[in-house]
C-alpha atoms as a PDB file:
ATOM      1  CA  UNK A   1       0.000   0.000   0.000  1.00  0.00           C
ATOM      2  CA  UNK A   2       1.037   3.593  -0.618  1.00  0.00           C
ATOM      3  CA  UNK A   3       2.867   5.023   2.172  1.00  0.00           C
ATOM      4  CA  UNK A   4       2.372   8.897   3.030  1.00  0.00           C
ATOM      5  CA  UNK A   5       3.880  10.644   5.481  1.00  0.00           C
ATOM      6  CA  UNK A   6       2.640  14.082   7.282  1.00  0.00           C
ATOM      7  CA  UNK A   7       6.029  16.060   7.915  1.00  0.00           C
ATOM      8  CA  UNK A   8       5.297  18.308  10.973  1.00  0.00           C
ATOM      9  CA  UNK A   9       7.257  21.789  10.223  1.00  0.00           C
ATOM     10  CA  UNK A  10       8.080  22.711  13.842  1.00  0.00           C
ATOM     11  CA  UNK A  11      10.018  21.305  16.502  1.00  0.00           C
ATOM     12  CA  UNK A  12       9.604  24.814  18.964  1.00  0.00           C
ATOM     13  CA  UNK A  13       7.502  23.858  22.354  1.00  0.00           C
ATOM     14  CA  UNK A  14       4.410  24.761  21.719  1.00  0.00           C
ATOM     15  CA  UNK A  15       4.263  24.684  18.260  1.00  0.00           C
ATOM     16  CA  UNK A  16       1.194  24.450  15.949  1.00  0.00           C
ATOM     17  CA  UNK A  17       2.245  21.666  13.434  1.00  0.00           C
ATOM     18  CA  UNK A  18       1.836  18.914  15.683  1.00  0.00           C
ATOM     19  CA  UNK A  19      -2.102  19.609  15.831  1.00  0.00           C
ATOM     20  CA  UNK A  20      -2.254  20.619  12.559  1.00  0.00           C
ATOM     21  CA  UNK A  21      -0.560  17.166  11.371  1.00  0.00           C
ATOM     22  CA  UNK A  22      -3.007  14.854  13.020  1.00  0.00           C
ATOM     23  CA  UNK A  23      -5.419  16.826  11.898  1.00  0.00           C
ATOM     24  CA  UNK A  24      -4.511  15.805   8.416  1.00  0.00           C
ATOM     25  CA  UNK A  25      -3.900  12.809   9.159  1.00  0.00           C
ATOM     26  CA  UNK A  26      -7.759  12.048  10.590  1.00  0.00           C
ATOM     27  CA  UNK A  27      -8.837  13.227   7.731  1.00  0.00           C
ATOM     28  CA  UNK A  28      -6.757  10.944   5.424  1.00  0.00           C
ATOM     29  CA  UNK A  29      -6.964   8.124   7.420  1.00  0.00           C
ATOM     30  CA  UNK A  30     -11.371   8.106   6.329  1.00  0.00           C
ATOM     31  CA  UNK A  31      -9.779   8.271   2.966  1.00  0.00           C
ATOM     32  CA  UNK A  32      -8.658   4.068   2.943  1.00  0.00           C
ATOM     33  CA  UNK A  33      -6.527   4.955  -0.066  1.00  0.00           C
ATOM     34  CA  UNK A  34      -3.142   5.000   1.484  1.00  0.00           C
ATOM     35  CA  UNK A  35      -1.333   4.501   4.862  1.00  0.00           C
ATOM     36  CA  UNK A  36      -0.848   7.906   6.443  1.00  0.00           C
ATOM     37  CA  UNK A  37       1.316   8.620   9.249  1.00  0.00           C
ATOM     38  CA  UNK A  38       2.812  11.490  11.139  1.00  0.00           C
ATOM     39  CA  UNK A  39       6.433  12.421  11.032  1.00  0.00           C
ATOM     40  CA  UNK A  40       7.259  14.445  13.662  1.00  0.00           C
ATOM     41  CA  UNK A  41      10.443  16.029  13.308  1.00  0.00           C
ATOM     42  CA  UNK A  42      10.780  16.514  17.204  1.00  0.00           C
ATOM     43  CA  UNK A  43      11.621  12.757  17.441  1.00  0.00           C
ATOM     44  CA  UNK A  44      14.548  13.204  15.075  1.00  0.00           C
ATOM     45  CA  UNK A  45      16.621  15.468  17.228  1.00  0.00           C
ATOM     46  CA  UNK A  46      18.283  16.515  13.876  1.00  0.00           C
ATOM     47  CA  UNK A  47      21.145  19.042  14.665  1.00  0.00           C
ATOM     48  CA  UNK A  48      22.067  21.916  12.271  1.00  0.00           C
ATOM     49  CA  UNK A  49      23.391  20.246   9.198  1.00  0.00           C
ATOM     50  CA  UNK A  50      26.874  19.778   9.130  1.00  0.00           C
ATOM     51  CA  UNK A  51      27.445  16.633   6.879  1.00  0.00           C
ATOM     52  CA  UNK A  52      31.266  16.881   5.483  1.00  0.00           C
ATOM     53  CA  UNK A  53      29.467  15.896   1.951  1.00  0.00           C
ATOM     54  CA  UNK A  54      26.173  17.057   0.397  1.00  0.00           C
ATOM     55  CA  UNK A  55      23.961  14.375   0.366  1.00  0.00           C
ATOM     56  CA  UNK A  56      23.516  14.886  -3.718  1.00  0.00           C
ATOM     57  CA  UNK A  57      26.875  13.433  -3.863  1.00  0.00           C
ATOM     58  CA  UNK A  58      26.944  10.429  -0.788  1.00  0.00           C
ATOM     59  CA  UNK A  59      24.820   8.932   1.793  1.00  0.00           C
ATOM     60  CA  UNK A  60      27.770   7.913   3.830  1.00  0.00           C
ATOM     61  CA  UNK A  61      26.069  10.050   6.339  1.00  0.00           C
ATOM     62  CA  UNK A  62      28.479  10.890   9.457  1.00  0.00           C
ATOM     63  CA  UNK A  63      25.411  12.596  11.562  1.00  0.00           C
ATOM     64  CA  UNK A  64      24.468   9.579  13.596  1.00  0.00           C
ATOM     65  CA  UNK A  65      20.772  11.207  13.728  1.00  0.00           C
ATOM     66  CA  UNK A  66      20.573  11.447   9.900  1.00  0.00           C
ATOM     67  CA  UNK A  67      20.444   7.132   9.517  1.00  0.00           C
ATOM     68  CA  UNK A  68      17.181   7.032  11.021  1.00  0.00           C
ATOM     69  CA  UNK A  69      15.710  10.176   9.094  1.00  0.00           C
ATOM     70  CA  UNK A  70      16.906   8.953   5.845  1.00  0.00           C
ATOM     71  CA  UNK A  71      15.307   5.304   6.403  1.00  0.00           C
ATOM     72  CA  UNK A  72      12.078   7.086   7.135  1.00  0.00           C
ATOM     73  CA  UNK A  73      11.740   9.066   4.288  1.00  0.00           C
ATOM     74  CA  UNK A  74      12.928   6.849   1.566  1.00  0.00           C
ATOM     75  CA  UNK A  75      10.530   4.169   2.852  1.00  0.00           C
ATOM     76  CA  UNK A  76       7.712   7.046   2.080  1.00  0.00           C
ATOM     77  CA  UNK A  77       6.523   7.081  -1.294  1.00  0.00           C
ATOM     78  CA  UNK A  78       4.739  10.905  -0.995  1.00  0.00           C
ATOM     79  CA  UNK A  79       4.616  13.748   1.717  1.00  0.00           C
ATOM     80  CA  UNK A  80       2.579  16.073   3.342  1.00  0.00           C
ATOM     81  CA  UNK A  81       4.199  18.973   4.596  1.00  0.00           C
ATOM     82  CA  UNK A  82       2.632  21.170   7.566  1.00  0.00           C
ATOM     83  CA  UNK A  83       4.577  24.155   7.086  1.00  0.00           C
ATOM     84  CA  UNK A  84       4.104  26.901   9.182  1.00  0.00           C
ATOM     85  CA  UNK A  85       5.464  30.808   8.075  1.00  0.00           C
ATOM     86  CA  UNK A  86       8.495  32.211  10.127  1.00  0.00           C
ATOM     87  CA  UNK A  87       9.846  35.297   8.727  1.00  0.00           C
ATOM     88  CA  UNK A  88       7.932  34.695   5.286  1.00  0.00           C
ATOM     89  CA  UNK A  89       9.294  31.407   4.645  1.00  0.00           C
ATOM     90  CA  UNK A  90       9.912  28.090   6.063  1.00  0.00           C
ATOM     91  CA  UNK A  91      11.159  27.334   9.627  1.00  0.00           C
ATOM     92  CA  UNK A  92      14.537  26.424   9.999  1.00  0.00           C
ATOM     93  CA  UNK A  93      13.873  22.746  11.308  1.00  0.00           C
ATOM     94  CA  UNK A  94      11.938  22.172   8.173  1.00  0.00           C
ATOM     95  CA  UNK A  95      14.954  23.033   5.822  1.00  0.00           C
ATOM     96  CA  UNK A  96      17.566  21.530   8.080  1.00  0.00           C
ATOM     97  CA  UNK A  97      15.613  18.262   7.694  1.00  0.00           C
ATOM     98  CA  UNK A  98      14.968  18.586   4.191  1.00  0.00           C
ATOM     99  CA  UNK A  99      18.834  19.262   3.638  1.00  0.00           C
ATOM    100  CA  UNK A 100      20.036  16.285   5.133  1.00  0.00           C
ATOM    101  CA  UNK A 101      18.886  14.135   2.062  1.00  0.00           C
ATOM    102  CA  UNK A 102      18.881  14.062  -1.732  1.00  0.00           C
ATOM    103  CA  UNK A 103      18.092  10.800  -3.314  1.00  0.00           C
ATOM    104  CA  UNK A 104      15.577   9.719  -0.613  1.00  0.00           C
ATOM    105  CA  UNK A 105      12.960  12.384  -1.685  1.00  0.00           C
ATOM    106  CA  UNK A 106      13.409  12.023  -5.401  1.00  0.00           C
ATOM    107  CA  UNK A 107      10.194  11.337  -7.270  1.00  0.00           C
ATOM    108  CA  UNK A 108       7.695  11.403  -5.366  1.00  0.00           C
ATOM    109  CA  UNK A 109       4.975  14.053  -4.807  1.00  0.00           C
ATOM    110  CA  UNK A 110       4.055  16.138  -1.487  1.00  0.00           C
ATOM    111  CA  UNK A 111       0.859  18.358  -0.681  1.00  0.00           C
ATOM    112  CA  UNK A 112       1.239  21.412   1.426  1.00  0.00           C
ATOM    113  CA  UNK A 113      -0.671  22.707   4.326  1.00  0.00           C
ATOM    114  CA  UNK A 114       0.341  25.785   5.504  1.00  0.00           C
ATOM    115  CA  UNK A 115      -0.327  28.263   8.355  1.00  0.00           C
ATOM    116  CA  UNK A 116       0.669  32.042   9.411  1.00  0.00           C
ATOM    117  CA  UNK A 117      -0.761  35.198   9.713  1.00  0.00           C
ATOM    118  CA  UNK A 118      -1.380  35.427   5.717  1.00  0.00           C
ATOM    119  CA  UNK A 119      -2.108  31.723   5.816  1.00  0.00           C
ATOM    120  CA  UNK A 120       1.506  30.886   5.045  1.00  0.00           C
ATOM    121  CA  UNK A 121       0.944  31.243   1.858  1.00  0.00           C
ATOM    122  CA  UNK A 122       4.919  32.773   1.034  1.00  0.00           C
ATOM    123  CA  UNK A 123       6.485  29.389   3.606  1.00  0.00           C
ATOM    124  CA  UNK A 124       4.584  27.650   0.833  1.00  0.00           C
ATOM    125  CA  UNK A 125       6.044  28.803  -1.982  1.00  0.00           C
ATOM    126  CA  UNK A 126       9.250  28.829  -0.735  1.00  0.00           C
ATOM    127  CA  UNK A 127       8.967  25.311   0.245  1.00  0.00           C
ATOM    128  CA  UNK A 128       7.751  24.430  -3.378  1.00  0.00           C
ATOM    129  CA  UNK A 129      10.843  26.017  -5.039  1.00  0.00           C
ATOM    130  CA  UNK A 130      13.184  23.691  -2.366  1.00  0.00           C
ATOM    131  CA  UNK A 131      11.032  20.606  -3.471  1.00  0.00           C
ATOM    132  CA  UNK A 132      11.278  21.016  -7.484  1.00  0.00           C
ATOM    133  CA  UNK A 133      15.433  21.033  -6.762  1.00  0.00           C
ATOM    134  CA  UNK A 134      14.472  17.529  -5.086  1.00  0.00           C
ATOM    135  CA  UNK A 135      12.689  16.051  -7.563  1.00  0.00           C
ATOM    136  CA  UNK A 136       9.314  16.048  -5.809  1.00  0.00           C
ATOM    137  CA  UNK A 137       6.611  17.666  -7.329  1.00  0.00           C
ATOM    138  CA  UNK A 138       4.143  19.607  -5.018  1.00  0.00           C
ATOM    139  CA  UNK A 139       0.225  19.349  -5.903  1.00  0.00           C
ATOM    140  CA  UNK A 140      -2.130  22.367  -7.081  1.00  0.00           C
ATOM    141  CA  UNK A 141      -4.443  22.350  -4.020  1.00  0.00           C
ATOM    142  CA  UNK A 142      -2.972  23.845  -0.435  1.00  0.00           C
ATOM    143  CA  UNK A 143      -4.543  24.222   2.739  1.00  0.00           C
ATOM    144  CA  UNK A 144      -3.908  27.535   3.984  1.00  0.00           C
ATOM    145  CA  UNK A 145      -4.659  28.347   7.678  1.00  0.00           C
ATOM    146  CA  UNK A 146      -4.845  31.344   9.720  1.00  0.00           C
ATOM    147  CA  UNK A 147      -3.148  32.290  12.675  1.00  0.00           C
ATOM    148  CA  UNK A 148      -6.222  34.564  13.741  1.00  0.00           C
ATOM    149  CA  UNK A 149      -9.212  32.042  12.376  1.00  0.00           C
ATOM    150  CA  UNK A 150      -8.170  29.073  12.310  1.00  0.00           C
ATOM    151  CA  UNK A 151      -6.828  28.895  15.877  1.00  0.00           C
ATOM    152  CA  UNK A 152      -7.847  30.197  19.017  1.00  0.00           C
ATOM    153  CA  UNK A 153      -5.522  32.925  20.328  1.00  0.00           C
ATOM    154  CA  UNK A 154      -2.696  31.460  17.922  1.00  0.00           C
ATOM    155  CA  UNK A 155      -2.487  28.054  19.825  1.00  0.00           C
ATOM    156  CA  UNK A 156      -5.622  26.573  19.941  1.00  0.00           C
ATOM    157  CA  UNK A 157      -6.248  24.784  16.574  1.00  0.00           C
ATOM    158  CA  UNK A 158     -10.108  24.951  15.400  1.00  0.00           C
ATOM    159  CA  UNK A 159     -10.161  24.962  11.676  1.00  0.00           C
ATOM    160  CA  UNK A 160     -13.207  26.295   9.619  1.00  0.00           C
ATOM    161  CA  UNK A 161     -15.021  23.114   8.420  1.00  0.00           C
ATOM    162  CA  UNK A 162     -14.196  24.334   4.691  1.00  0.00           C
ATOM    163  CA  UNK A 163     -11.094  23.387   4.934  1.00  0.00           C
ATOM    164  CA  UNK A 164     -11.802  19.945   5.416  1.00  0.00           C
ATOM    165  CA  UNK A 165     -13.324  19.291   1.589  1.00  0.00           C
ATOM    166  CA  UNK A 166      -9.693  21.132   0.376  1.00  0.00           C
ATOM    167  CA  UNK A 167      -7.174  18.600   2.374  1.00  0.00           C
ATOM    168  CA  UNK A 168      -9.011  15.894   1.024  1.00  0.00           C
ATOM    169  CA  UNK A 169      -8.800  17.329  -2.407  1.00  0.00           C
ATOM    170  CA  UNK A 170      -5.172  17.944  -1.777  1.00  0.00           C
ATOM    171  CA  UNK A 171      -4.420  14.446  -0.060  1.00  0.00           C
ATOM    172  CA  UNK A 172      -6.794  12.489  -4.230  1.00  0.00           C
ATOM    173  CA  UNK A 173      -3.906  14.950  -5.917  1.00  0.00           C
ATOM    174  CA  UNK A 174      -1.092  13.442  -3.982  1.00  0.00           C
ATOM    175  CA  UNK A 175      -1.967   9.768  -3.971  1.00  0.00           C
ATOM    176  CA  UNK A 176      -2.602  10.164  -7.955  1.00  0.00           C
ATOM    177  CA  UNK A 177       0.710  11.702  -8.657  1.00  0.00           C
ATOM    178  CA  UNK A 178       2.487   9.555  -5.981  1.00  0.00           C
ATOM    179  CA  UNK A 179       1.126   6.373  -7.962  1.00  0.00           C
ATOM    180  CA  UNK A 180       1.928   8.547 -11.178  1.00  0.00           C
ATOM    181  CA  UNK A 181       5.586   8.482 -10.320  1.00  0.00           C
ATOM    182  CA  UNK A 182       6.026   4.787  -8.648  1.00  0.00           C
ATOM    183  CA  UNK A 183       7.905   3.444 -11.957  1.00  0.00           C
ATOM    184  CA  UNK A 184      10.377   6.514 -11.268  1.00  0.00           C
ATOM    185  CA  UNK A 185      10.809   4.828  -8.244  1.00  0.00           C
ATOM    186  CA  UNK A 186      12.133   1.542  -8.797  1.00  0.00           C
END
């Protein structure tokens, strides 16, 4: 069965993406089209990346933490990102994760759900451009939250019920083009 994994964006106490993320993932799990799961980047205990070699070039990795991340994420075959705005872009555990690796997250697809006071609509597109240098192509439909809607005094997550119909559009784009690109893949 297709494996997808939600990418939580955060790894600050407190953070939104953890809610967010299982969220998601209730929403895909009523789907029965894939198996979804949360990866929570908190349990990775990544540290800034400092491999001597870019992984485009080796997967000898020397960062003891980056074994485990890079068997997670090649086992995936597609992504959903929660990615939260900092600064207008994405948070710097997101792209320190995302560096780590190069040929684990080649061909496959990844949906977007974003959050922020503009509904992280520019960590988005930021993230996007970092994905199409991967190889992974993001799907049309995105999620956007707001900070001042969408959760309670920041924190408290409490999504309109629109935004239910648009993840599950989002999740049918990913599981097409994730199945699209499975003879990439092998």
């Amino acid at each position: 069965m297709t494996k997808i994994g939600i990418i939580t964006g955060s790894t600050r106490p407190n953070r939104n993406s953890l809610q967010v993320a299982e969220w998601v993932k209730g929403i895909a799990d009523k789907r029965g089209d894939a198996e979804y799961e949360v990866v929570d980047l908190v349990e990775y205990k990544l540290p800034m990346y400092a491999e001597p070699v870019s992984a485009g070039m080796s997967q000898d990795y020397q960062t003891p933490e980056a074994i485990p991340w890079s068997e997670k994420i090649a086992e995936l075959d597609g992504y959903v990102f929660i990615c939260p705005e900092y600064n207008h872009g994405v948070t710097s555990a997101l792209k320190n994760a995302i560096d780590y690796l190069y040929p684990e997250w080649n061909n496959k697809a990844a949906g977007i759900v974003s959050y922020g006071s503009a509904g992280g609509i520019r960590a988005a597109e930021a993230l996007r451009i970092i994905m199409a240098e991967l190889q992974v192509a993001t799907v049309r439909t995105h999620p956007a939250l707001s900070l001042f809607t969408d959760f309670v005094k920041g924190s408290e997550f409490k999504p309109a019920d629109f935004h239910e119909k648009t993840v599950d559009a989002m999740l049918g784009q990913v599981i097409a083009w994730t199945e699209a690109f499975e003879p990439l893949r092998k």
